[in-house]
C-alpha atoms as a PDB file:
ATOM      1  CA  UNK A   1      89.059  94.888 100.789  1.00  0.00           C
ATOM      2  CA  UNK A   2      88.517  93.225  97.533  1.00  0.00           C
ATOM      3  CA  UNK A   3      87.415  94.838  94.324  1.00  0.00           C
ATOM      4  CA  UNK A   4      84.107  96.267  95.947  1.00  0.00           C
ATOM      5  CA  UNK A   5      81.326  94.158  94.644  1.00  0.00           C
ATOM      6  CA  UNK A   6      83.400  94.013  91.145  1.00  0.00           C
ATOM      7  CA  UNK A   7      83.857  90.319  90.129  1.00  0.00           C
ATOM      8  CA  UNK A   8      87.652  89.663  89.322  1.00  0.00           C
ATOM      9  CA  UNK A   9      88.306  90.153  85.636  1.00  0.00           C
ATOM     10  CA  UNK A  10      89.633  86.717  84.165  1.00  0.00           C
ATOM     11  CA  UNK A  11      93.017  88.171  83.365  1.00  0.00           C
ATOM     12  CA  UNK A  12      93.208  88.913  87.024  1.00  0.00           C
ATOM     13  CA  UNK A  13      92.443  85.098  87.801  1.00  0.00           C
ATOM     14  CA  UNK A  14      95.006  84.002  85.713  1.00  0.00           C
ATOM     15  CA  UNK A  15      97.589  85.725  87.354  1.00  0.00           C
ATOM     16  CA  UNK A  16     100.503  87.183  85.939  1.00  0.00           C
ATOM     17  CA  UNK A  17     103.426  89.244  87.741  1.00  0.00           C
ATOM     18  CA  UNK A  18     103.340  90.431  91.029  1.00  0.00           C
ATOM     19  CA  UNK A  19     104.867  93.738  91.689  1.00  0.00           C
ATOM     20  CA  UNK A  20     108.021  93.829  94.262  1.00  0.00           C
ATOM     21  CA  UNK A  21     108.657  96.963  96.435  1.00  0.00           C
ATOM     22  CA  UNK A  22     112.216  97.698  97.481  1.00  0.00           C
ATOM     23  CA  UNK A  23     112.298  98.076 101.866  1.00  0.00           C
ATOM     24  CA  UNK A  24     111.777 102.028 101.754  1.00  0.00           C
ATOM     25  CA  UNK A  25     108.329 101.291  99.865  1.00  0.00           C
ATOM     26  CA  UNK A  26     107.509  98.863 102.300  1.00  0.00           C
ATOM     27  CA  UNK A  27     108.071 101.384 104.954  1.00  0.00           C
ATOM     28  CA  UNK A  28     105.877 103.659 103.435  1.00  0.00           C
ATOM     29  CA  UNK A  29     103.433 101.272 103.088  1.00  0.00           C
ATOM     30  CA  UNK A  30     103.777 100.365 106.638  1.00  0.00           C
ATOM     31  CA  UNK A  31     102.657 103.909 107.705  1.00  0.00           C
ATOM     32  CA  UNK A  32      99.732 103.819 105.454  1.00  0.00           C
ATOM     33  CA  UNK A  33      99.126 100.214 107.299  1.00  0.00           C
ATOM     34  CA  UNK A  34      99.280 102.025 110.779  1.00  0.00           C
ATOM     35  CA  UNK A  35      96.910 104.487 110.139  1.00  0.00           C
ATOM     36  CA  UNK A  36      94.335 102.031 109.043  1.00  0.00           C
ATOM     37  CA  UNK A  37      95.298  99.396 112.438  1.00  0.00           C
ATOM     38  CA  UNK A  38      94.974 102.320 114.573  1.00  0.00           C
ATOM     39  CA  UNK A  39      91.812 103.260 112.876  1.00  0.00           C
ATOM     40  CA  UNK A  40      90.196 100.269 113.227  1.00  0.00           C
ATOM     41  CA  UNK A  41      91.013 100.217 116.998  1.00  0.00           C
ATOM     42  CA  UNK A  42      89.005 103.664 117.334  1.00  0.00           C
ATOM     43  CA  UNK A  43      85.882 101.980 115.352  1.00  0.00           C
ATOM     44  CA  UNK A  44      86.317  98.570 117.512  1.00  0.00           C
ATOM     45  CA  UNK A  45      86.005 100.332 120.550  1.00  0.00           C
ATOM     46  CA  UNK A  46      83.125 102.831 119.055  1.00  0.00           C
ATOM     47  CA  UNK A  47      81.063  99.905 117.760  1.00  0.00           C
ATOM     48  CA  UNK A  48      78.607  99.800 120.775  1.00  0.00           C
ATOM     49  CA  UNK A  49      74.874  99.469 120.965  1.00  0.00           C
ATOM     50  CA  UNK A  50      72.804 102.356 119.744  1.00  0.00           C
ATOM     51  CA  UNK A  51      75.660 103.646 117.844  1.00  0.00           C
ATOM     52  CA  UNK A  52      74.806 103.522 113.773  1.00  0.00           C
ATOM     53  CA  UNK A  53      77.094 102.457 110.944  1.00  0.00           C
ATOM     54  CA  UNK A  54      77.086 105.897 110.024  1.00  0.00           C
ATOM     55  CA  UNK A  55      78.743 107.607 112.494  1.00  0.00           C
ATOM     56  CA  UNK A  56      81.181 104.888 112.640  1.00  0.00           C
ATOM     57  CA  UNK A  57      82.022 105.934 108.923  1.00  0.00           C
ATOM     58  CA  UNK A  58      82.620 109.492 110.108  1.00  0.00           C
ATOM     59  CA  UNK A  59      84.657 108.611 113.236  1.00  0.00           C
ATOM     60  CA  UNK A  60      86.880 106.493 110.550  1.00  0.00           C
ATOM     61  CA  UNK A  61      86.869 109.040 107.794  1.00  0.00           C
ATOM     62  CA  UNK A  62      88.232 111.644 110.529  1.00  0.00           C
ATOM     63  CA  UNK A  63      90.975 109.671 111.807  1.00  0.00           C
ATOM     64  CA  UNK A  64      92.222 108.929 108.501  1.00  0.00           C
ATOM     65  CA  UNK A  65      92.149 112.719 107.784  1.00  0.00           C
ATOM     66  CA  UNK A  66      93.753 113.702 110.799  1.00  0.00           C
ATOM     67  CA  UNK A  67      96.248 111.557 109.817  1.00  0.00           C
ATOM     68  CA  UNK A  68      97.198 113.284 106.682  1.00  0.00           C
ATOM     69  CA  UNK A  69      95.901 110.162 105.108  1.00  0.00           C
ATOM     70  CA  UNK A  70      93.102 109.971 102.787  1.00  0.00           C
ATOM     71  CA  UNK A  71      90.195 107.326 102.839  1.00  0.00           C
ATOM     72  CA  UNK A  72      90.894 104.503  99.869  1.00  0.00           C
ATOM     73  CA  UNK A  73      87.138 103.803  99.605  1.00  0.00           C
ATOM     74  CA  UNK A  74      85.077 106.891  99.519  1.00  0.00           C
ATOM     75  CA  UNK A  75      84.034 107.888  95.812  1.00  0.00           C
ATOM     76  CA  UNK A  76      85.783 104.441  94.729  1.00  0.00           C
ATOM     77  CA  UNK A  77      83.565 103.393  92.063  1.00  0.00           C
ATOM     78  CA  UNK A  78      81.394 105.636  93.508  1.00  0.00           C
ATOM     79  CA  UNK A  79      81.422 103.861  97.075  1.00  0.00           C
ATOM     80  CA  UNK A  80      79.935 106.728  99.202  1.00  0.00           C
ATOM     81  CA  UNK A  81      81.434 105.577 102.577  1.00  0.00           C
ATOM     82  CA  UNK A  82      85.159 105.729 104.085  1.00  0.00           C
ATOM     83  CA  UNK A  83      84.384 101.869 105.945  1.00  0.00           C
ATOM     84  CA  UNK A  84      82.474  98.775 104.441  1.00  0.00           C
ATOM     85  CA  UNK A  85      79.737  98.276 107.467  1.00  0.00           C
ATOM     86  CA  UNK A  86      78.511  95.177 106.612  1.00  0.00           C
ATOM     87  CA  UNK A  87      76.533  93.752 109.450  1.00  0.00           C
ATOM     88  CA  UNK A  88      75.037  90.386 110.254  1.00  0.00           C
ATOM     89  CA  UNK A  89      74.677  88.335 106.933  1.00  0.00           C
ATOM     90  CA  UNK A  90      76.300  91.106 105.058  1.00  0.00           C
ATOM     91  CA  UNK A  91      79.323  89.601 104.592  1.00  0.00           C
ATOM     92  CA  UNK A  92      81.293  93.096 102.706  1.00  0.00           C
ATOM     93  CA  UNK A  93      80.781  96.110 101.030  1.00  0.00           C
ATOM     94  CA  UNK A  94      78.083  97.293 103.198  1.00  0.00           C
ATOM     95  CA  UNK A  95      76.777 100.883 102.819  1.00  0.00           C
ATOM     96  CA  UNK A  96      77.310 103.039 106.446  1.00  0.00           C
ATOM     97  CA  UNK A  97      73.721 104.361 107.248  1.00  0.00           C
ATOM     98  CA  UNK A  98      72.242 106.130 109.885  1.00  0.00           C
ATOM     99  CA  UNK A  99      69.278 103.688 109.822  1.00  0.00           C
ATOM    100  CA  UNK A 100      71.827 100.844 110.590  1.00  0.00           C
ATOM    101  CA  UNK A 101      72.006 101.282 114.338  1.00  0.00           C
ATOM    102  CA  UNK A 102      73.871  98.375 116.352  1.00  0.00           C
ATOM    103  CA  UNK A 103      72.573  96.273 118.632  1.00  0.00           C
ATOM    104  CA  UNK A 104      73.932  93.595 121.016  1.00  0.00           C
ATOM    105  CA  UNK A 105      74.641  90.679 119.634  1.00  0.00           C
ATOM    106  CA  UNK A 106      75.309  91.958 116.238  1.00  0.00           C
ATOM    107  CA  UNK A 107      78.139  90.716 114.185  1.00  0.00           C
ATOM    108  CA  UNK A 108      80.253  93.429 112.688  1.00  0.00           C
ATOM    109  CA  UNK A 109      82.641  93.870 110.285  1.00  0.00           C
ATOM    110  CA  UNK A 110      84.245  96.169 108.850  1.00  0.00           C
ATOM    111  CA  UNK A 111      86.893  96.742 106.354  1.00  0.00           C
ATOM    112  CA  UNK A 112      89.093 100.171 105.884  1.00  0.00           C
ATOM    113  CA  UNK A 113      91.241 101.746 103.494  1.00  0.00           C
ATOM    114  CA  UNK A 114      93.888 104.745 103.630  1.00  0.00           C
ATOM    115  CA  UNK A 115      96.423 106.172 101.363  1.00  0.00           C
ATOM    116  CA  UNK A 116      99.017 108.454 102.667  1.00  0.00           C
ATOM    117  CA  UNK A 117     101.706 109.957 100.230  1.00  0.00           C
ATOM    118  CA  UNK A 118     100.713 107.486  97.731  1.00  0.00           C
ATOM    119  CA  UNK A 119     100.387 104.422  99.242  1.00  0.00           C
ATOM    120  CA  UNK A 120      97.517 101.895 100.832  1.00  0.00           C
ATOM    121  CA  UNK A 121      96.787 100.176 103.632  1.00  0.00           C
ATOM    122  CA  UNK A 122      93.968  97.916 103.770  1.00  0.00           C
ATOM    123  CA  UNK A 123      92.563  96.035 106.320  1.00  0.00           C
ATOM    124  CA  UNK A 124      89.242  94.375 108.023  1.00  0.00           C
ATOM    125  CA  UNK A 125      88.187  92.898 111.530  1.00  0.00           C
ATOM    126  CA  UNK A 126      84.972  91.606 113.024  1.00  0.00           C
ATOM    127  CA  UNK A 127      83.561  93.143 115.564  1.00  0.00           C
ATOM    128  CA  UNK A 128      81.292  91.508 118.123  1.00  0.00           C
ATOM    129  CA  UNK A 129      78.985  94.141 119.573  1.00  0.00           C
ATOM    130  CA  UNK A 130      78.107  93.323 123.060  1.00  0.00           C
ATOM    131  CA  UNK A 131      77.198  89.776 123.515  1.00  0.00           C
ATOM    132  CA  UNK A 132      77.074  87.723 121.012  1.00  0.00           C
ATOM    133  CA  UNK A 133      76.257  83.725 120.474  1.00  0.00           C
ATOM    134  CA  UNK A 134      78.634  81.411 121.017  1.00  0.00           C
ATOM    135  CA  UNK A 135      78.287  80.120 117.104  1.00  0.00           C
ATOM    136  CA  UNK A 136      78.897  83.725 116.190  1.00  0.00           C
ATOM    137  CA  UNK A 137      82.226  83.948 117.996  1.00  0.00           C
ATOM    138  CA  UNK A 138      83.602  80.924 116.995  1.00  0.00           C
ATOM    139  CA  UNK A 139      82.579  82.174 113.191  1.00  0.00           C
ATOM    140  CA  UNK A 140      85.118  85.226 113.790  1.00  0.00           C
ATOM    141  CA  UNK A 141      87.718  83.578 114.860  1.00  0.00           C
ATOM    142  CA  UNK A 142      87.812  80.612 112.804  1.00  0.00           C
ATOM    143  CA  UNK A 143      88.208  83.418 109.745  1.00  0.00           C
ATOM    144  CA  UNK A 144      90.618  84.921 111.801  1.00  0.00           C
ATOM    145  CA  UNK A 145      92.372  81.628 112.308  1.00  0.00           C
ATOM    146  CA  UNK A 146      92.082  81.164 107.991  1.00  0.00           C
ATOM    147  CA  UNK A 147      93.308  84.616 107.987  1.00  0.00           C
ATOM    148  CA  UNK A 148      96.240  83.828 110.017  1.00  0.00           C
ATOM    149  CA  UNK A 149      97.451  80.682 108.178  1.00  0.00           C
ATOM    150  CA  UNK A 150      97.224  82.436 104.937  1.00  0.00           C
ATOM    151  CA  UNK A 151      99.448  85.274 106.004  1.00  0.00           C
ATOM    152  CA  UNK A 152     101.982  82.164 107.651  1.00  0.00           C
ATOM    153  CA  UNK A 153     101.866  80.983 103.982  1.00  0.00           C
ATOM    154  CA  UNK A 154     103.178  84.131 102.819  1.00  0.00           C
ATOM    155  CA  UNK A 155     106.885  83.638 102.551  1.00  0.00           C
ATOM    156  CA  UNK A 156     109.594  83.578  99.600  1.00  0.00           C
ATOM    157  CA  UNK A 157     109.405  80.828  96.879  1.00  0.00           C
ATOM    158  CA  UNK A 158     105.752  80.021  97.857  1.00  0.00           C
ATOM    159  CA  UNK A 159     103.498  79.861  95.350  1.00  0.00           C
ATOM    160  CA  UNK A 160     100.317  82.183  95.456  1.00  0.00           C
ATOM    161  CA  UNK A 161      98.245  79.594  95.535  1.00  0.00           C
ATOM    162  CA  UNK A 162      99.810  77.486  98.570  1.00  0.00           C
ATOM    163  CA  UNK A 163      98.673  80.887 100.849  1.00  0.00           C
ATOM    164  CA  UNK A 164      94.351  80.136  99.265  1.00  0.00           C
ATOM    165  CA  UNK A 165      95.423  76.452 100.303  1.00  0.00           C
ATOM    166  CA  UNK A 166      97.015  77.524 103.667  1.00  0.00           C
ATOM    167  CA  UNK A 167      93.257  79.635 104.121  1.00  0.00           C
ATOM    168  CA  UNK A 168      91.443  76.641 103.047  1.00  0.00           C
ATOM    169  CA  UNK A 169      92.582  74.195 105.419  1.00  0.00           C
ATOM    170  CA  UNK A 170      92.495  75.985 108.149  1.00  0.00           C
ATOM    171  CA  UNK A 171      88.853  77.019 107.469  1.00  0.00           C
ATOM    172  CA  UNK A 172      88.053  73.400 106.862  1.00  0.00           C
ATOM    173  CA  UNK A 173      90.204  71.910 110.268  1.00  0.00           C
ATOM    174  CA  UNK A 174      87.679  74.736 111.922  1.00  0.00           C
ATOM    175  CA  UNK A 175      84.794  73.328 110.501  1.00  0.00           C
ATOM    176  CA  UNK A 176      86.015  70.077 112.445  1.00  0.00           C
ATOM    177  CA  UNK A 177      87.029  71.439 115.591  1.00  0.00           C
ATOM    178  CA  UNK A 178      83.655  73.339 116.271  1.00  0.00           C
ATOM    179  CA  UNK A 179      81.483  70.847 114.687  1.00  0.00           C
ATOM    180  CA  UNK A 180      79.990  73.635 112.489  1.00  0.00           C
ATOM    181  CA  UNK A 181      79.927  73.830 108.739  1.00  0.00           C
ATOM    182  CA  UNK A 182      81.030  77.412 107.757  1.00  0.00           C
ATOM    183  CA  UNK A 183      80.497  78.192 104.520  1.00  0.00           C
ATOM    184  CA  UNK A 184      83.443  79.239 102.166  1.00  0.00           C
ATOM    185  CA  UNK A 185      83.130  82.718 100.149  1.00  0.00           C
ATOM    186  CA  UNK A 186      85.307  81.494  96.916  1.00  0.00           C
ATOM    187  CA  UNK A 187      83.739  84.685  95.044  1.00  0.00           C
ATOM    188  CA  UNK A 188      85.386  87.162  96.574  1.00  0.00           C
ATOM    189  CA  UNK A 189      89.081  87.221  97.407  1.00  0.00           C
ATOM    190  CA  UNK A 190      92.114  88.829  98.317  1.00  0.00           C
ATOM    191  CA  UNK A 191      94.714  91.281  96.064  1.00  0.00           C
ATOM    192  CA  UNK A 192      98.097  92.652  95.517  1.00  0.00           C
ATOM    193  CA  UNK A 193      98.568  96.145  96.910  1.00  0.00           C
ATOM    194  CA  UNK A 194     100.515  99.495  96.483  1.00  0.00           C
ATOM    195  CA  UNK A 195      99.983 102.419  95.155  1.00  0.00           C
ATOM    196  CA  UNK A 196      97.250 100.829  94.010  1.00  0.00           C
ATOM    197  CA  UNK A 197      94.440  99.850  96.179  1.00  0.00           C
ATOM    198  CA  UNK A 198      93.850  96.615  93.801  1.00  0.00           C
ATOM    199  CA  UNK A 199      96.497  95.397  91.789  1.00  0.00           C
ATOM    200  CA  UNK A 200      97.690  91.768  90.016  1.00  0.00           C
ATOM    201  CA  UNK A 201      96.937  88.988  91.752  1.00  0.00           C
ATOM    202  CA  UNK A 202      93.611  88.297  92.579  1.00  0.00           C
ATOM    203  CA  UNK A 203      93.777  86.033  95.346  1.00  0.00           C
ATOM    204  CA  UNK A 204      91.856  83.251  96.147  1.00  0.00           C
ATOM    205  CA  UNK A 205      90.508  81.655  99.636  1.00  0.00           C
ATOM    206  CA  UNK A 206      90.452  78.344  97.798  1.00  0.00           C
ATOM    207  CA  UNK A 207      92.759  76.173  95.738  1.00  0.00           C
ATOM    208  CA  UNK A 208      96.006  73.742  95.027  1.00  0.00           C
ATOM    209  CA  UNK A 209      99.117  74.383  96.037  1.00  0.00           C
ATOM    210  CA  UNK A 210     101.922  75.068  94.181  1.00  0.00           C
ATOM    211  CA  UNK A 211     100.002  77.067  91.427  1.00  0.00           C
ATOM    212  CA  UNK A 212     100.111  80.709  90.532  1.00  0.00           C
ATOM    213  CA  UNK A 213     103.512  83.289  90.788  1.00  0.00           C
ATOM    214  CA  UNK A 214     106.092  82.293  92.960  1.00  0.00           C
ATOM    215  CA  UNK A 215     106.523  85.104  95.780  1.00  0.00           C
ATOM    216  CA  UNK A 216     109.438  87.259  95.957  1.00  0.00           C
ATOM    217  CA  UNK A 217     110.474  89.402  99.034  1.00  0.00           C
ATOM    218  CA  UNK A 218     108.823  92.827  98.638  1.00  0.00           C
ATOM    219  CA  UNK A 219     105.527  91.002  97.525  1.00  0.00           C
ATOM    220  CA  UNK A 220     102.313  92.623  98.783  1.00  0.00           C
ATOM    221  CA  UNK A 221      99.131  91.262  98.830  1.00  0.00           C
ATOM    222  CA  UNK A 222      95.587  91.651 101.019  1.00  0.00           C
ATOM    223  CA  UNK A 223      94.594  88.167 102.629  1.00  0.00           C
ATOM    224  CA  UNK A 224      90.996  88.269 103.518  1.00  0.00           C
ATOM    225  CA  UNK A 225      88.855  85.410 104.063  1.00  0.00           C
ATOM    226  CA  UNK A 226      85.692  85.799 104.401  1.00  0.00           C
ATOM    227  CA  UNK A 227      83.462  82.433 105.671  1.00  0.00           C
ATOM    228  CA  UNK A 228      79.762  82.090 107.364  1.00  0.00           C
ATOM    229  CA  UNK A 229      77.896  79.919 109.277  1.00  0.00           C
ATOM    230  CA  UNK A 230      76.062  78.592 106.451  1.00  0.00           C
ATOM    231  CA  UNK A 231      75.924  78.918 102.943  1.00  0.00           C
ATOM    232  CA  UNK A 232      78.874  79.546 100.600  1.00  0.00           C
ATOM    233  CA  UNK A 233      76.761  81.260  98.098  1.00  0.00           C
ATOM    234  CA  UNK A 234      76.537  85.080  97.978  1.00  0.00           C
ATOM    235  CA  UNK A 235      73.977  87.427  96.760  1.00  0.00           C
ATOM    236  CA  UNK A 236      74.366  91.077  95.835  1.00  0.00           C
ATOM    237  CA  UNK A 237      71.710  93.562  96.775  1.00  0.00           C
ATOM    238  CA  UNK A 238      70.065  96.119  94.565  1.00  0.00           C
ATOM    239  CA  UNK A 239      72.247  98.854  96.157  1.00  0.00           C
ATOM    240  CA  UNK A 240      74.714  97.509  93.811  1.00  0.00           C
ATOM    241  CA  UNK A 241      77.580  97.307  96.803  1.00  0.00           C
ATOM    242  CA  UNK A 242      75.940  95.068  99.668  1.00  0.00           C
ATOM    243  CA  UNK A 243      76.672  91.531  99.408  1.00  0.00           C
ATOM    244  CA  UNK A 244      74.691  89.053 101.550  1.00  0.00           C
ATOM    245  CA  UNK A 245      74.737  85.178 102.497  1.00  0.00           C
ATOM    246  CA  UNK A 246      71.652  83.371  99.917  1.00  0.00           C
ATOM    247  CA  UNK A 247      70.902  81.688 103.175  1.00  0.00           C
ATOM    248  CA  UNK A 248      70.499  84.514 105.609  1.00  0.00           C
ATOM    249  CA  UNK A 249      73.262  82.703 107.784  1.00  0.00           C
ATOM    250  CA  UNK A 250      75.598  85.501 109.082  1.00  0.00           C
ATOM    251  CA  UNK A 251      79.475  86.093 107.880  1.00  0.00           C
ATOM    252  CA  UNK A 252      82.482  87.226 109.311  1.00  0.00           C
ATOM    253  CA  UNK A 253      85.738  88.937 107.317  1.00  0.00           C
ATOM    254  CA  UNK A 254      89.542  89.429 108.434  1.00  0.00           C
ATOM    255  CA  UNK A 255      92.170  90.855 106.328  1.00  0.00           C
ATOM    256  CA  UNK A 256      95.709  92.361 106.623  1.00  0.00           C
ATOM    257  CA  UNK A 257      98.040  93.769 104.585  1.00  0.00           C
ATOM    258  CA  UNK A 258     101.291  91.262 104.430  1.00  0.00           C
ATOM    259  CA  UNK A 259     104.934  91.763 102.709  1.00  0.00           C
ATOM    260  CA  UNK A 260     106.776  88.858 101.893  1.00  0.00           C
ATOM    261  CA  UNK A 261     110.211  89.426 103.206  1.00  0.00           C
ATOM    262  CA  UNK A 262     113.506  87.091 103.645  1.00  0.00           C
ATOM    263  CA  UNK A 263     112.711  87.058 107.332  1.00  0.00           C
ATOM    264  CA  UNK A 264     108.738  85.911 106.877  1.00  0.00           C
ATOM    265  CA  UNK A 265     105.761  87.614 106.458  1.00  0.00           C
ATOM    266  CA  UNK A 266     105.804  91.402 107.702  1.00  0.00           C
ATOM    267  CA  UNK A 267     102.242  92.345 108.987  1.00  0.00           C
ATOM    268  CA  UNK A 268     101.551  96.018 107.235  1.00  0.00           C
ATOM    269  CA  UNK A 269      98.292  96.656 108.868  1.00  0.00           C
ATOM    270  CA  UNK A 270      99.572  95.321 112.418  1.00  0.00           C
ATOM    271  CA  UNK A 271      99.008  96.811 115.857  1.00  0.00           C
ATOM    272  CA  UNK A 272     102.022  98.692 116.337  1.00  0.00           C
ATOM    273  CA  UNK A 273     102.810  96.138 119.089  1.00  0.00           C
ATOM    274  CA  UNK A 274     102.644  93.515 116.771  1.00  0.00           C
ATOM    275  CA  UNK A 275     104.975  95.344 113.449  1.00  0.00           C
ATOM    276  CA  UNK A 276     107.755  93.090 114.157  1.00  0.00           C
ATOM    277  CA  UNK A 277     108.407  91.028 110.669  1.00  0.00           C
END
């Protein structure tokens, strides 16, 4: 998730240091990361037609709970939800609503937050619900495939910067291979994490290499790009959270939790099939 509708502060676009966590912090982040991949599963497999945003939101916000965890999002800033809904050409923050009800062919995605004994997890998929157009599905994964080559990019003596050009090129090699010109959200962006849900850097999709901090193992940051199949340009609605394509095109969002670690990048918000560093 990034800073909820908030545009990053300039200090935060500057940079500055980037907070290390020693291995037991990681593992405790790593639980907080579980409880978030295995609430996303539940909401995946929820997210059916007929079913509204809503209840989604309370299927999330119980899992969490039952977890011992607590949601990151609800009451931040005032967000009233536990998930960001945002459907279609919302491309995040959306508000969960009972009036939102999903139908097939809708593109879904949603982003979730938990803290458990201090620490967050943060994380976002796409959902296709039902069938959807081809366009559509090559829109998730090519931001799946940014996603991806970001958190690759994620490794010691790396610059920040070299994982928003790792996300960049891929998005732009996708653009080639499907012969369709996704649009690149440079306003919002990715963050370091902890026991904070947003902390130093902000994190750009976009950019040079060999800029910014230079990673350490015990890093964390959020990688989330966020493209569409349009327009780059982003409008927020009067809700003061929602934020839309200008162009009515629709979006899709992927992010994970990663720690930079001597062995590569260590997934936090994995599948527990996947946790291996």
């Amino acid at each position: 998730m990034n800073l909820l509708g908030l545009r990053m502060p300039r200090w935060m676009r500057r940079g500055g240091s980037i907070e290390a966590k020693s291995r037991g912090e990681l593992e405790a982040m790593r639980a907080a990361g579980l409880v978030v991949s295995r609430t996303l599963a539940a909401v995946t497999d929820a997210a059916r037609p007929g079913v509204s945003t809503l209840e989604l939101d309370a299927l999330a916000e119980q899992l969490i709970r039952d977890a011992d965890a607590v949601p990151s999002f609800k009451g931040y800033h005032g967000f009233p939800g536990s998930i960001c809904a945002s459907v279609n050409d919302q491309i995040v923050h959306g508000i969960p609503s009972s009036e939102l009800v999903l139908t097939s062919g809708d593109l879904l995605s949603v982003d979730c937050g938990a803290i458990l004994e201090g620490w967050h997890g943060d994380s976002a998929v796409t959902i296709s619900v039902g069938e959807v157009s081809e366009p559509d599905r090559k829109l998730s994964a090519a931001t799946k495939s940014a996603m991806q080559a970001g958190i690759d990019a994620a490794r010691p003596g790396a610059r920040l910067t070299d994982i928003s050009h790792a996300v960049e090129m891929e998005a732009l090699s996708k653009i080639l291979e499907d012969g369709i010109e996704y649009g690149m959200i440079e306003e919002y962006g990715g963050h370091g994490i902890g026991r904070e849900m947003h902390m130093e850097p902000f994190l750009p999709n976009v950019g040079k290499p060999g800029r910014g901090p230079e990673l350490q193992p015990g890093v964390t940051l959020a990688i989330e790009p966020m493209l569409t199949g349009g327009s780059g340009g982003t409008v927020e609605l009067d809700d003061g959270w929602t934020v839309i394509t200008d162009d009515g095109s629709r979006a899709a969002h992927w992010e994970h939790t990663v720690a930079v670690t001597e062995d590569g990048p260590w997934v936090l918000t994995a599948p527990e099939a996947a946790s291996a560093e």
